[in-house]
PDB file of N, CA and C in Angstrom:
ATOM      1  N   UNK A   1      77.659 102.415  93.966  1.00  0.00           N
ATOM      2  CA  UNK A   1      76.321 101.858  94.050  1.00  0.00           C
ATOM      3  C   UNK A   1      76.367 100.338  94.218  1.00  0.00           C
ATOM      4  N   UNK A   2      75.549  99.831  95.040  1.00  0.00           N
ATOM      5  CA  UNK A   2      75.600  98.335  95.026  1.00  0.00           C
ATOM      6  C   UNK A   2      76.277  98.188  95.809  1.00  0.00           C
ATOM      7  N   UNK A   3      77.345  98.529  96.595  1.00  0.00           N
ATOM      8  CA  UNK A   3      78.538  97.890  97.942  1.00  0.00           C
ATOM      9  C   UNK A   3      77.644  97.798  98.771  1.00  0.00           C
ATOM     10  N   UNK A   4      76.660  98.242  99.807  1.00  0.00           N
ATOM     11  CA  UNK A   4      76.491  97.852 100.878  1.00  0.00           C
ATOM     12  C   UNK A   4      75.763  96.777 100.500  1.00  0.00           C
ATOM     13  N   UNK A   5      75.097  95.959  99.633  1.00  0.00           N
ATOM     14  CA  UNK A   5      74.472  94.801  99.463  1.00  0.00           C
ATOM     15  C   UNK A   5      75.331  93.861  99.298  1.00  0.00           C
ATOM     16  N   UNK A   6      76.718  94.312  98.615  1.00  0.00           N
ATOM     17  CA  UNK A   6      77.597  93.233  98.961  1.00  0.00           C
ATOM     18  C   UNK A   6      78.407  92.560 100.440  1.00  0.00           C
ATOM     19  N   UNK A   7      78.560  94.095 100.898  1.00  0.00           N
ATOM     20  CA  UNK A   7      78.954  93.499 102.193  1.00  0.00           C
ATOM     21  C   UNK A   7      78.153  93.353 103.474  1.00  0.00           C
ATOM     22  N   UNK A   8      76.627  93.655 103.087  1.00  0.00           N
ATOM     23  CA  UNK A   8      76.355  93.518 104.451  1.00  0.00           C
ATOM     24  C   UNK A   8      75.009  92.746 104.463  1.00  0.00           C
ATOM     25  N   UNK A   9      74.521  92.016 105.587  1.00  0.00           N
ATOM     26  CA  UNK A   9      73.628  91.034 105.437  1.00  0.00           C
ATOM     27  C   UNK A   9      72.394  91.785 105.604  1.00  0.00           C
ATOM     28  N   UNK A  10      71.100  91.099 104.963  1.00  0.00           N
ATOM     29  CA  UNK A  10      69.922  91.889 105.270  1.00  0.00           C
ATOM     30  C   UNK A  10      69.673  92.724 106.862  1.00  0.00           C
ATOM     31  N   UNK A  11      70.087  91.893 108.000  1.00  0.00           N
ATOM     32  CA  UNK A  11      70.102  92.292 109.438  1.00  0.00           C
ATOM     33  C   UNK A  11      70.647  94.017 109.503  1.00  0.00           C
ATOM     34  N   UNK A  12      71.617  93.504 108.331  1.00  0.00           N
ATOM     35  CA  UNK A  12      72.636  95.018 108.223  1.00  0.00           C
ATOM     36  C   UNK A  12      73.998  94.861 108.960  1.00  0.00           C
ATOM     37  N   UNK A  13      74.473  93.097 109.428  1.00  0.00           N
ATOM     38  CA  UNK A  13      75.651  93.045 109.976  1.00  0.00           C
ATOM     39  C   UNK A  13      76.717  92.790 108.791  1.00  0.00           C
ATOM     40  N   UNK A  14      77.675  92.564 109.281  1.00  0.00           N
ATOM     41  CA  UNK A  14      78.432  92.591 108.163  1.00  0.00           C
ATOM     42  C   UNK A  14      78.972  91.000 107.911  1.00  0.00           C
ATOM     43  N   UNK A  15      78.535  90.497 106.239  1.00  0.00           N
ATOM     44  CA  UNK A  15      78.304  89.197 105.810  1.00  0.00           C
ATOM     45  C   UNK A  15      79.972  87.967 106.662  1.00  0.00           C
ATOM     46  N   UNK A  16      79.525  87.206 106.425  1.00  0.00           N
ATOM     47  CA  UNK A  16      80.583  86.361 107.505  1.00  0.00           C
ATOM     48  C   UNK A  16      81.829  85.796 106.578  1.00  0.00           C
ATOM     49  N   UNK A  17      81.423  86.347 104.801  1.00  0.00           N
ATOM     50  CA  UNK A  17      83.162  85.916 104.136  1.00  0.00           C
ATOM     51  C   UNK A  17      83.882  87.454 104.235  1.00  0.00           C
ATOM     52  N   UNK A  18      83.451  88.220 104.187  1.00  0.00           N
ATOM     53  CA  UNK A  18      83.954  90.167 104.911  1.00  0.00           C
ATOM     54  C   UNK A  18      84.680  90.354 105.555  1.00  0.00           C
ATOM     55  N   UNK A  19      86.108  90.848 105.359  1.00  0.00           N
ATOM     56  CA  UNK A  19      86.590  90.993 106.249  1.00  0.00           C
ATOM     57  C   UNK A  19      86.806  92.725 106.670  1.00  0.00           C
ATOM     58  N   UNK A  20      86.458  93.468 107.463  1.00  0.00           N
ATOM     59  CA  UNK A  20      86.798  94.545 107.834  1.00  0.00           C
ATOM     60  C   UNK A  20      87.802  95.125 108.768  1.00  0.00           C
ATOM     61  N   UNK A  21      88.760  95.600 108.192  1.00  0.00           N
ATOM     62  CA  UNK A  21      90.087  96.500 109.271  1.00  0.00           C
ATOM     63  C   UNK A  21      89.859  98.098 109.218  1.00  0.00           C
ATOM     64  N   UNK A  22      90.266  98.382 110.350  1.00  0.00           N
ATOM     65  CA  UNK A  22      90.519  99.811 110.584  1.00  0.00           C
ATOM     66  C   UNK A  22      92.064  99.827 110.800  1.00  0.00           C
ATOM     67  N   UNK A  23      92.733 100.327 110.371  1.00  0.00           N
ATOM     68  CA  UNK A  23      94.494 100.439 110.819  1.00  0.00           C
ATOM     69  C   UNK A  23      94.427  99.093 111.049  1.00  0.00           C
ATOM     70  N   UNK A  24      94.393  98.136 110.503  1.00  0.00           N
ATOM     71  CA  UNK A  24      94.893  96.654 110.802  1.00  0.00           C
ATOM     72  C   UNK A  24      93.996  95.922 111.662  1.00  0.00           C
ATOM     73  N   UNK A  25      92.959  96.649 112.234  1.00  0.00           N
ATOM     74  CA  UNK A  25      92.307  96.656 113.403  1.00  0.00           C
ATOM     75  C   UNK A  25      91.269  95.821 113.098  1.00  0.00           C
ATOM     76  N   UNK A  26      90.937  94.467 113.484  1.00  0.00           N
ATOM     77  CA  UNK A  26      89.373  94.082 112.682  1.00  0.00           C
ATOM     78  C   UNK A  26      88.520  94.259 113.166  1.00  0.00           C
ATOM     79  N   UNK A  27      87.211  94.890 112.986  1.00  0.00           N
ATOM     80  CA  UNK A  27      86.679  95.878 113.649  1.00  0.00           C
ATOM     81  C   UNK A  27      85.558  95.225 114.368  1.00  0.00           C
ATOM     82  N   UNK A  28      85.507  93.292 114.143  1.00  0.00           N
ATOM     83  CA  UNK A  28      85.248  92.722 115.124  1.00  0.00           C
ATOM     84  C   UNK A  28      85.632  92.989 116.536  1.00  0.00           C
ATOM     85  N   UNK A  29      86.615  93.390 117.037  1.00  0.00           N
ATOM     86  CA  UNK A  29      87.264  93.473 118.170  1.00  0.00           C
ATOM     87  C   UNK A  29      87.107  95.253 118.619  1.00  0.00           C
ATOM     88  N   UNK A  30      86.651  95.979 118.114  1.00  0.00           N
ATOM     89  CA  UNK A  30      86.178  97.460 117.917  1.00  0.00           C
ATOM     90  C   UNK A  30      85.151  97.188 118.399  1.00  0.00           C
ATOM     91  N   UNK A  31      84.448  98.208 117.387  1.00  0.00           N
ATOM     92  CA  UNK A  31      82.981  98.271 117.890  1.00  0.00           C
ATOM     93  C   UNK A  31      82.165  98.236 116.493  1.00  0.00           C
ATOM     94  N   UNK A  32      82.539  97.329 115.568  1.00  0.00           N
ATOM     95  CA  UNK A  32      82.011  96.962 114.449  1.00  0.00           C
ATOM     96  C   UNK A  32      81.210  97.991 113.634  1.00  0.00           C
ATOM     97  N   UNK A  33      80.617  97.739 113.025  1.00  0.00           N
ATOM     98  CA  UNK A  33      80.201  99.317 111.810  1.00  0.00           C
ATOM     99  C   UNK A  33      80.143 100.591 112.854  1.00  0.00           C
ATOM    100  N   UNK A  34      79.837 100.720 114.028  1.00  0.00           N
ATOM    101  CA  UNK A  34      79.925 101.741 114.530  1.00  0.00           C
ATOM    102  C   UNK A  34      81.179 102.676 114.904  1.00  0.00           C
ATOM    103  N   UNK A  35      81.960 101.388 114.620  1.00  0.00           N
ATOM    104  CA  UNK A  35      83.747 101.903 114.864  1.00  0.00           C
ATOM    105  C   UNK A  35      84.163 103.296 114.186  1.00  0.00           C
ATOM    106  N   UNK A  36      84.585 104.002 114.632  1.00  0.00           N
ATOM    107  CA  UNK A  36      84.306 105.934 114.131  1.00  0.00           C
ATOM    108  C   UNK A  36      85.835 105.973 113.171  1.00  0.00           C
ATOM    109  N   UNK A  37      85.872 106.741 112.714  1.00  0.00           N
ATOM    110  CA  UNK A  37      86.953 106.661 111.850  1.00  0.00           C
ATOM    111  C   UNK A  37      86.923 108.233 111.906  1.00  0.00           C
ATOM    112  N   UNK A  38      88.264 108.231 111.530  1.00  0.00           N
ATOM    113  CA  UNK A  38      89.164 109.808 112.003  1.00  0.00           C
ATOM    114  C   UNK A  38      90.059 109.648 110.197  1.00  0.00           C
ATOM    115  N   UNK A  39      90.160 111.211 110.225  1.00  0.00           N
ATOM    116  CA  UNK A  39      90.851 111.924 108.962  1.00  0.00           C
ATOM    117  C   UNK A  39      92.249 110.769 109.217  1.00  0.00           C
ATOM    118  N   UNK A  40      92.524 110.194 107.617  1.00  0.00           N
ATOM    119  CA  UNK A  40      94.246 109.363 107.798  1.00  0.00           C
ATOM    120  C   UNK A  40      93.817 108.005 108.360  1.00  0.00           C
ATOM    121  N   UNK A  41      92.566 107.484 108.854  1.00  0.00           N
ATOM    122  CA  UNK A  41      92.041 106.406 108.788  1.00  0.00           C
ATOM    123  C   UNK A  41      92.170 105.218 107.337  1.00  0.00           C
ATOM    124  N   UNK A  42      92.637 104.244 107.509  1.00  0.00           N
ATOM    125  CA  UNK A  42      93.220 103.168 106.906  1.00  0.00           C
ATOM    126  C   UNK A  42      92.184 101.777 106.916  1.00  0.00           C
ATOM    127  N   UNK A  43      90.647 101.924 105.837  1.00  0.00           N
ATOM    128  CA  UNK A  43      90.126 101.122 105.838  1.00  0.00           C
ATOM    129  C   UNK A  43      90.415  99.880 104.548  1.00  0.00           C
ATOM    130  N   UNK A  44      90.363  98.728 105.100  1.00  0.00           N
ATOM    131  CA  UNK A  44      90.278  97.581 104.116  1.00  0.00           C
ATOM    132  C   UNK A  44      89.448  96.153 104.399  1.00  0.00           C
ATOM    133  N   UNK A  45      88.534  96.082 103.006  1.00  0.00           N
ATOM    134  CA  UNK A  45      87.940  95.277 103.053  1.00  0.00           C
ATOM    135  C   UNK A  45      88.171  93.497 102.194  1.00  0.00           C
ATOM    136  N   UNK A  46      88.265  92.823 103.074  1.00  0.00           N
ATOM    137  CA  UNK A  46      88.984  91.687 102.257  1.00  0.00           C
ATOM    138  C   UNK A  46      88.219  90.568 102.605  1.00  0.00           C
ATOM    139  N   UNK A  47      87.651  89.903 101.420  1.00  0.00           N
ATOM    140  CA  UNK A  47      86.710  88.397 100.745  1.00  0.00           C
ATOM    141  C   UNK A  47      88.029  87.561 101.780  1.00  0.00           C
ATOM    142  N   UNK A  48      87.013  86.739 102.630  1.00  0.00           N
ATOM    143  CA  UNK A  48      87.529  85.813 102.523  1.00  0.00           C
ATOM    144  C   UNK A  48      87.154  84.380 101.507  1.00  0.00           C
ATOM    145  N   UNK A  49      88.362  83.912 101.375  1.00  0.00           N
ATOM    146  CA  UNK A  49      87.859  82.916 100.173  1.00  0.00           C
ATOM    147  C   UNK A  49      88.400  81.438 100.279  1.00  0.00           C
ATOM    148  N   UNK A  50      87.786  80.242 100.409  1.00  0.00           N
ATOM    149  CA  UNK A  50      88.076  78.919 100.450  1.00  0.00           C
ATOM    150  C   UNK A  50      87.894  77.906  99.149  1.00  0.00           C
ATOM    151  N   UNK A  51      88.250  76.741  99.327  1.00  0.00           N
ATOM    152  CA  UNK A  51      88.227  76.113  98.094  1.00  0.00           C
ATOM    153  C   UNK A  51      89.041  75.444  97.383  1.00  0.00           C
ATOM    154  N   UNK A  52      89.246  74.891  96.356  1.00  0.00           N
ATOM    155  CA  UNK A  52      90.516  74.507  95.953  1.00  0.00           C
ATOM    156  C   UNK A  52      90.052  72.701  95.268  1.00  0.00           C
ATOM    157  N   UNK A  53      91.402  72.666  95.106  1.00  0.00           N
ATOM    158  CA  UNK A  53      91.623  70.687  93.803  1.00  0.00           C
ATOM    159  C   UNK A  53      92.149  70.268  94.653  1.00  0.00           C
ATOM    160  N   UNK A  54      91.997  68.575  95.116  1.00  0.00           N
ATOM    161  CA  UNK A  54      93.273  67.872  95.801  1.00  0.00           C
ATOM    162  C   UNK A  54      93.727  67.137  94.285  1.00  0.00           C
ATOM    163  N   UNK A  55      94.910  66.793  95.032  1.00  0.00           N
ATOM    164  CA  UNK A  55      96.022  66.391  93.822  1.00  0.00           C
ATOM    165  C   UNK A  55      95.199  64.429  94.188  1.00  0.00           C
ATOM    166  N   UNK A  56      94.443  64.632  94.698  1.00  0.00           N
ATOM    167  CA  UNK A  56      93.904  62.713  95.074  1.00  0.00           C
ATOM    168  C   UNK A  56      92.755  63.042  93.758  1.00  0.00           C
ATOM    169  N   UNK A  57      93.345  61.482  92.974  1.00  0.00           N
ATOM    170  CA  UNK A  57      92.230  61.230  92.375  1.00  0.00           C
ATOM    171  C   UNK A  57      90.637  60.215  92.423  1.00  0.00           C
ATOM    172  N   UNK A  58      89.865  60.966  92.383  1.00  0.00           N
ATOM    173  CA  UNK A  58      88.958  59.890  92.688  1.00  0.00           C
ATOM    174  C   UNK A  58      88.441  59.021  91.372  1.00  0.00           C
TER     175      UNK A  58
END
């Protein structure tokens, strides 16, 4: 309950830190949520994430 609000934008595309693979496949380059998936299909979804400390002090 609750996943598709995480990953997908009100439009219903899929949010722009999201990352989606099919077999390694990012399904940008597919045919994006419509991309069909078959039995032994290999989905993963991965945050992209930025951020971080510089070692400079201000």
């Amino acid at each position: 309950p609750g996943v598709k609000n995480r990953l997908l934008k009100e439009d219903g595309e899929i949010k722009s830190a999201i990352n989606v693979f099919v077999n390694e496949e990012d399904v940008k380059y597919l045919k994006g949520l419509d991309t069909e998936l078959k039995e032994g299909d290999e989905v993963q979804f991965i945050l992209a994430l930025a951020g971080g400390v510089s070692d400079e002090v201000r």
